[in-house]
Each structure stands twice: as C-alpha cells, then as structure tokens.
N, C-alpha and C. Protein backbone atom coordinates (compact mmCIF):
# COMPACT_ATOMS: atom_id res chain seq x y z
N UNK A 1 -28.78 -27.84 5.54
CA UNK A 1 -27.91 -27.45 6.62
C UNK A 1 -26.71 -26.68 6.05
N UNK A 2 -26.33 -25.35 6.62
CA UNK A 2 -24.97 -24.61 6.28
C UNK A 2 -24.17 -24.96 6.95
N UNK A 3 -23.00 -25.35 6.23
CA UNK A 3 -21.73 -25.69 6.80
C UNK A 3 -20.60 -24.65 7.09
N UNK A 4 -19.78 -24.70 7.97
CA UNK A 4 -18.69 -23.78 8.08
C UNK A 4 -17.61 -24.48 7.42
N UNK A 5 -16.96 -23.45 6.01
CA UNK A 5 -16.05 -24.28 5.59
C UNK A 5 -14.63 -23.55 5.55
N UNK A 6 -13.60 -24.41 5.06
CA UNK A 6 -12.17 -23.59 5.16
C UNK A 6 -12.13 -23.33 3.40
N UNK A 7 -12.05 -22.19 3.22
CA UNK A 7 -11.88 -21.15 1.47
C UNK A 7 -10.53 -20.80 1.59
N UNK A 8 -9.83 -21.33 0.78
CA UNK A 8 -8.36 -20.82 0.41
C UNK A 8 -8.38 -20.42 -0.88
N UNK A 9 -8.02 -19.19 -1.05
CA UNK A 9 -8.11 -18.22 -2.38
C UNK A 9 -6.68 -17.92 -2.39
N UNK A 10 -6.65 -17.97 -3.99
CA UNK A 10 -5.71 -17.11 -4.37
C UNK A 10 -5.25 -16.68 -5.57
N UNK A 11 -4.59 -15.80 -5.40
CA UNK A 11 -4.80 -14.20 -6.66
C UNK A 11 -3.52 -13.62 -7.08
N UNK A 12 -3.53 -13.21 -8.07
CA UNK A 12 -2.50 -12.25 -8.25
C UNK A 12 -2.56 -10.99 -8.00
N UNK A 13 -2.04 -10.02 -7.62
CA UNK A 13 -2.13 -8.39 -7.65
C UNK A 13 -1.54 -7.66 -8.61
N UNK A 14 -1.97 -6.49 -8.59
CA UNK A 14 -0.86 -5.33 -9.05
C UNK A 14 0.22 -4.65 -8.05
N UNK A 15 -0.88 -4.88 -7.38
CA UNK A 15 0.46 -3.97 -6.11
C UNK A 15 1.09 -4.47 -5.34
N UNK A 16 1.90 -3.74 -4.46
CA UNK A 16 2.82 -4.70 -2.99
C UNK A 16 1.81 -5.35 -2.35
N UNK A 17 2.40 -6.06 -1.58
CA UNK A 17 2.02 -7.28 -0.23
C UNK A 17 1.23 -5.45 0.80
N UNK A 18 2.73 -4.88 0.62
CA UNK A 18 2.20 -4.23 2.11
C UNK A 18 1.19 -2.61 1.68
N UNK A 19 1.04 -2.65 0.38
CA UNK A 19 0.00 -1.65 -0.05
C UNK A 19 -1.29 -2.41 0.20
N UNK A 20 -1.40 -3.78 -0.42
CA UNK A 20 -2.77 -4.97 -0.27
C UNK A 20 -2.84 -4.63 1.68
N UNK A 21 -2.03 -5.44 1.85
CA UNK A 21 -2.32 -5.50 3.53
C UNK A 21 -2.48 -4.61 4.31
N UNK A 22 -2.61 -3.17 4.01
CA UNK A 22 -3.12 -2.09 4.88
C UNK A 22 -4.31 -1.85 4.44
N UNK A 23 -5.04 -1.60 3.19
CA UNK A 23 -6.37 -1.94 3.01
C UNK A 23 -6.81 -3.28 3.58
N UNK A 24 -6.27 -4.09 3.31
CA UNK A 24 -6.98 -6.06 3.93
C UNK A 24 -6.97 -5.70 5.13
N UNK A 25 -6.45 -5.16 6.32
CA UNK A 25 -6.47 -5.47 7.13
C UNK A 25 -7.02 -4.45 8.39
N UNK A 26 -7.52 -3.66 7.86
CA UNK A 26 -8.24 -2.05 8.24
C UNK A 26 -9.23 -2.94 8.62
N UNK A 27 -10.03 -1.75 9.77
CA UNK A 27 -11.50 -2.15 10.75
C UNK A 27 -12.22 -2.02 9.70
N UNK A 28 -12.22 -1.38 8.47
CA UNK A 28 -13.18 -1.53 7.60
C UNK A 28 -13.53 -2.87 7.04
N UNK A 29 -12.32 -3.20 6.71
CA UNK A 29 -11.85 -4.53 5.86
C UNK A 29 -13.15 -5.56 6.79
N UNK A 30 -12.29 -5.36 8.41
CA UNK A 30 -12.41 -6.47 9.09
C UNK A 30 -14.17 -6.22 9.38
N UNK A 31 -14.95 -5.65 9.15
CA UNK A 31 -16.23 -5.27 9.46
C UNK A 31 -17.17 -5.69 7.87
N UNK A 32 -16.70 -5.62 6.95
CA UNK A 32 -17.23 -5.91 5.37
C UNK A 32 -17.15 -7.67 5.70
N UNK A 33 -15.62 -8.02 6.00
CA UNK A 33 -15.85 -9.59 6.45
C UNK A 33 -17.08 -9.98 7.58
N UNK A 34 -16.75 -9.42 8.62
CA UNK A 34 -18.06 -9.92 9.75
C UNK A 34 -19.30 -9.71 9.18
N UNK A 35 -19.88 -8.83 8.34
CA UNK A 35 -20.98 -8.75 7.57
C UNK A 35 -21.29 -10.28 6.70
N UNK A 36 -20.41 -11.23 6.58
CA UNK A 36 -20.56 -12.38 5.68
C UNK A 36 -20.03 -13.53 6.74
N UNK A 37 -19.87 -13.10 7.87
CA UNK A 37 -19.32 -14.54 8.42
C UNK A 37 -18.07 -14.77 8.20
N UNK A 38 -17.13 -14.38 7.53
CA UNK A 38 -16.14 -14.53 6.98
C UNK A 38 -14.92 -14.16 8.04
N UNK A 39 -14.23 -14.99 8.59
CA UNK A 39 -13.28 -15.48 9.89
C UNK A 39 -12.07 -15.63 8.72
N UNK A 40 -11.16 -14.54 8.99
CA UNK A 40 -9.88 -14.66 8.46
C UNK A 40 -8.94 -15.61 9.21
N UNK A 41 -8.62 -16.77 8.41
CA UNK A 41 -7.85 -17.34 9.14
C UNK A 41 -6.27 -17.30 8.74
N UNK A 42 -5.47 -16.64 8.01
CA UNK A 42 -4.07 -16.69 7.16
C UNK A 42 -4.63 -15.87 5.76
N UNK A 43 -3.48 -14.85 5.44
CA UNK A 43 -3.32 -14.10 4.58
C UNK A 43 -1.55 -13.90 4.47
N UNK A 44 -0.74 -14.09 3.28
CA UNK A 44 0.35 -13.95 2.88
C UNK A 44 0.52 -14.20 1.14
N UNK A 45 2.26 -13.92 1.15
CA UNK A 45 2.21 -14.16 -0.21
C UNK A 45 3.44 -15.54 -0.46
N UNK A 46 3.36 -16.06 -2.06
CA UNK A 46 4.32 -16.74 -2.06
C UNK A 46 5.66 -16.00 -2.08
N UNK A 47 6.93 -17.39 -1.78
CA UNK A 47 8.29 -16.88 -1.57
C UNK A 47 8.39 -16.59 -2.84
N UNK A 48 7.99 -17.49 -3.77
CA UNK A 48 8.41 -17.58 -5.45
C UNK A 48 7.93 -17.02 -6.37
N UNK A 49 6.71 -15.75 -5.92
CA UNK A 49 6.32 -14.95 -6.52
C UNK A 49 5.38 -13.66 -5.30
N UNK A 50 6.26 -12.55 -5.47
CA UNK A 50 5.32 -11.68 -4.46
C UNK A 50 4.42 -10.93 -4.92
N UNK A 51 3.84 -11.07 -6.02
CA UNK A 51 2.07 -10.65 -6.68
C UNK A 51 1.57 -12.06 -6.49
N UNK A 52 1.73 -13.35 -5.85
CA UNK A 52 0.87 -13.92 -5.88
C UNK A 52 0.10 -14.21 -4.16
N UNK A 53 -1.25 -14.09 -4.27
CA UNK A 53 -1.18 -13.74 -2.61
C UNK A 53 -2.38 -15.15 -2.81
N UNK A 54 -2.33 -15.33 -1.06
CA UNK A 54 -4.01 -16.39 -0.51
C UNK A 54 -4.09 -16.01 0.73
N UNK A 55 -5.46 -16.53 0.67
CA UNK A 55 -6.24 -16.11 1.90
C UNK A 55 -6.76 -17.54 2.17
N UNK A 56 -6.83 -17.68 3.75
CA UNK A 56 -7.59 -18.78 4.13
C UNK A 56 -8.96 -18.20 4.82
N UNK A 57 -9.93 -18.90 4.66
CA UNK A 57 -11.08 -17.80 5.71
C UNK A 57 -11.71 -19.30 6.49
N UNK A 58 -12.58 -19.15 7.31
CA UNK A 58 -13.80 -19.70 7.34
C UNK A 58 -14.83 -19.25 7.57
N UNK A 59 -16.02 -19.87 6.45
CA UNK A 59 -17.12 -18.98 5.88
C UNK A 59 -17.80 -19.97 5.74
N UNK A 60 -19.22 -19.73 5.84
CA UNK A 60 -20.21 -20.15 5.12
C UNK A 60 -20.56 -20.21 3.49
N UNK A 61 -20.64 -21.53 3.14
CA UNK A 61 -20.62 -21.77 1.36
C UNK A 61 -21.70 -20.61 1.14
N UNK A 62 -21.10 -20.28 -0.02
CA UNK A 62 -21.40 -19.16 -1.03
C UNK A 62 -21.26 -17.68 -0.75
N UNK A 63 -20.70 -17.63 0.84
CA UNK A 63 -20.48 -16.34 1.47
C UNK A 63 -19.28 -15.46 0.33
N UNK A 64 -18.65 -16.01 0.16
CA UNK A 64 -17.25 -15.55 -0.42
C UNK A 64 -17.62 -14.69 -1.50
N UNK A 65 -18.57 -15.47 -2.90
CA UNK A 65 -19.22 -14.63 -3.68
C UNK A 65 -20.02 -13.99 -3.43
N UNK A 66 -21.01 -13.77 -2.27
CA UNK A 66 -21.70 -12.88 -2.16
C UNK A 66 -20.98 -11.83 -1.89
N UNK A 67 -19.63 -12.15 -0.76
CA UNK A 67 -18.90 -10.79 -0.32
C UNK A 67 -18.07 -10.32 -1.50
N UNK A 68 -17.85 -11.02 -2.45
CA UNK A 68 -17.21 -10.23 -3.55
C UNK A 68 -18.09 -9.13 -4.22
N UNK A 69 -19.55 -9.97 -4.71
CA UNK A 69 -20.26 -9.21 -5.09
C UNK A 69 -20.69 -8.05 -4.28
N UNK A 70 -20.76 -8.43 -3.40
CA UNK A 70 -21.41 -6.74 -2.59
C UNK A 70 -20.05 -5.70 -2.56
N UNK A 71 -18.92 -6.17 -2.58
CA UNK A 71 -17.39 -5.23 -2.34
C UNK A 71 -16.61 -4.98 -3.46
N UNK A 72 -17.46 -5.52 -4.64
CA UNK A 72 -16.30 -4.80 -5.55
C UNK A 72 -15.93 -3.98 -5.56
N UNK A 73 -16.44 -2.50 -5.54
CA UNK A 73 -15.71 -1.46 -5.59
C UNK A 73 -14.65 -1.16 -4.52
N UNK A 74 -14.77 -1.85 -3.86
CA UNK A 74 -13.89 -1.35 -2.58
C UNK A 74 -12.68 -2.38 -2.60
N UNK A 75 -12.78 -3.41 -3.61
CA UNK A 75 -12.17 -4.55 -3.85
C UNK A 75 -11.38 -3.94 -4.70
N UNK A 76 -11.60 -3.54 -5.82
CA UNK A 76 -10.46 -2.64 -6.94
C UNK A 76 -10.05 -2.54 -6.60
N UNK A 77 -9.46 -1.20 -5.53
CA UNK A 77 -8.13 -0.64 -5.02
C UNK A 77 -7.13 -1.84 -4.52
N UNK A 78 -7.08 -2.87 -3.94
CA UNK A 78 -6.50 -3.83 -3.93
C UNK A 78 -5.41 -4.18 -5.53
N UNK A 79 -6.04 -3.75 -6.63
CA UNK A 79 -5.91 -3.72 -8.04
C UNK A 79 -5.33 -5.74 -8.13
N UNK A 80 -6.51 -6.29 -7.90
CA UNK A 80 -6.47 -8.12 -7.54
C UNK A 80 -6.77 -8.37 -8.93
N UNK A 81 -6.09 -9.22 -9.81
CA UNK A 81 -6.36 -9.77 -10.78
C UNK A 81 -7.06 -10.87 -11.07
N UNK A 82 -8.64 -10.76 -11.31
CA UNK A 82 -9.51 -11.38 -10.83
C UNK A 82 -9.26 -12.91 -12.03
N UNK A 83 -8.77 -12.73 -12.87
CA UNK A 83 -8.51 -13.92 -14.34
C UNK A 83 -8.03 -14.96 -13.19
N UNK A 84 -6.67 -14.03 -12.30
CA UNK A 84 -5.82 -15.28 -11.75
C UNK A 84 -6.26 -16.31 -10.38
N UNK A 85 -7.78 -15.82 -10.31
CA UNK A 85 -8.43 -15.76 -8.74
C UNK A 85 -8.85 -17.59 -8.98
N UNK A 86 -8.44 -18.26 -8.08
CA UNK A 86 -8.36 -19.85 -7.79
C UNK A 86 -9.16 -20.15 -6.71
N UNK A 87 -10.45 -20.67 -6.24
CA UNK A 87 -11.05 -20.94 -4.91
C UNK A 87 -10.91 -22.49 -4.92
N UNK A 88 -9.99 -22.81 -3.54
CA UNK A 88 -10.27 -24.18 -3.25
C UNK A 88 -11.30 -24.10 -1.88
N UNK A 89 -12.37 -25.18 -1.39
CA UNK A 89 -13.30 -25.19 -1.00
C UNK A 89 -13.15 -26.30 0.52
N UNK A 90 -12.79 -26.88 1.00
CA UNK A 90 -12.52 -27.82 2.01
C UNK A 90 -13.47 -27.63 3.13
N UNK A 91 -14.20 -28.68 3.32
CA UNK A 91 -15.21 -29.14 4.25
C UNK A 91 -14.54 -30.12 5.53
C-alpha cells in the first residue's frame, strides 16, 4: 500500500530566496511537481540563515527522488547545494 506522506527538505543555496522562488514557483515548477504527486505544502527560508531554505510537500514515498532524478537539470539553476540537502520523512 502507498502512503501519502509529509517530506520536509532542506538545503542550502547559492542564490536569493527571491531568485529560488520565481523559478520554484512558475507553472512550470508547479506542473514537474503534479507529474510526481508532489502537493506543495510550505516553502521559506530560515531567519538565522537566508541560504538555508525547506520545503514541506505531500508526496508519495520515493516520489521526491524520482522527481529529483528526472529534474536535475532544471534543478541546477536553483544553484541548491545538494551536500547540504536533509530529508525528514513523517507518516
């Protein structure tokens, strides 16, 4: 049985909040997610560091890596520092 779960990620960048969030948040963006199930639920950054960003989604387990894998290239420009990338998983 697939579960719908809550994925909270989070990353460091290279770039601004509001360079990330006009790519993240484009009909493109939002159409690469519906391709995986992937229901944005919260996207921001911390107060105590603004290269560090998260995303909450809800997705179907293993959706997340598949959508990475199919979007990398389109994922670069984001310039996301993938070393700093953290997935917590909550059912």
């Amino acid at each position: 049985m697939s579960r719908s779960i809550t994925n909270v990620i989070s990353f460091k960048i290279e770039s601004t909040f509001e360079e990330w969030f006009e790519i993240f948040d484009s009909k493109e963006a939002d159409r690469r997610h519906s391709e995986f199930d992937i229901k944005q639920i919260f996207r921001g950054f911390s107060k105590d560091d603004i290269k560090k960003f998260i995303c909450i989604n809800q997705v179907r387990k293993g959706n997340i890596q598949k959508f990475i894998q199919a979007n990398i290239e389109s994922i670069r420009p984001h310039k996301v520092d993938f070393l700093t990338m953290e997935e917590l998983t909550w059912i």
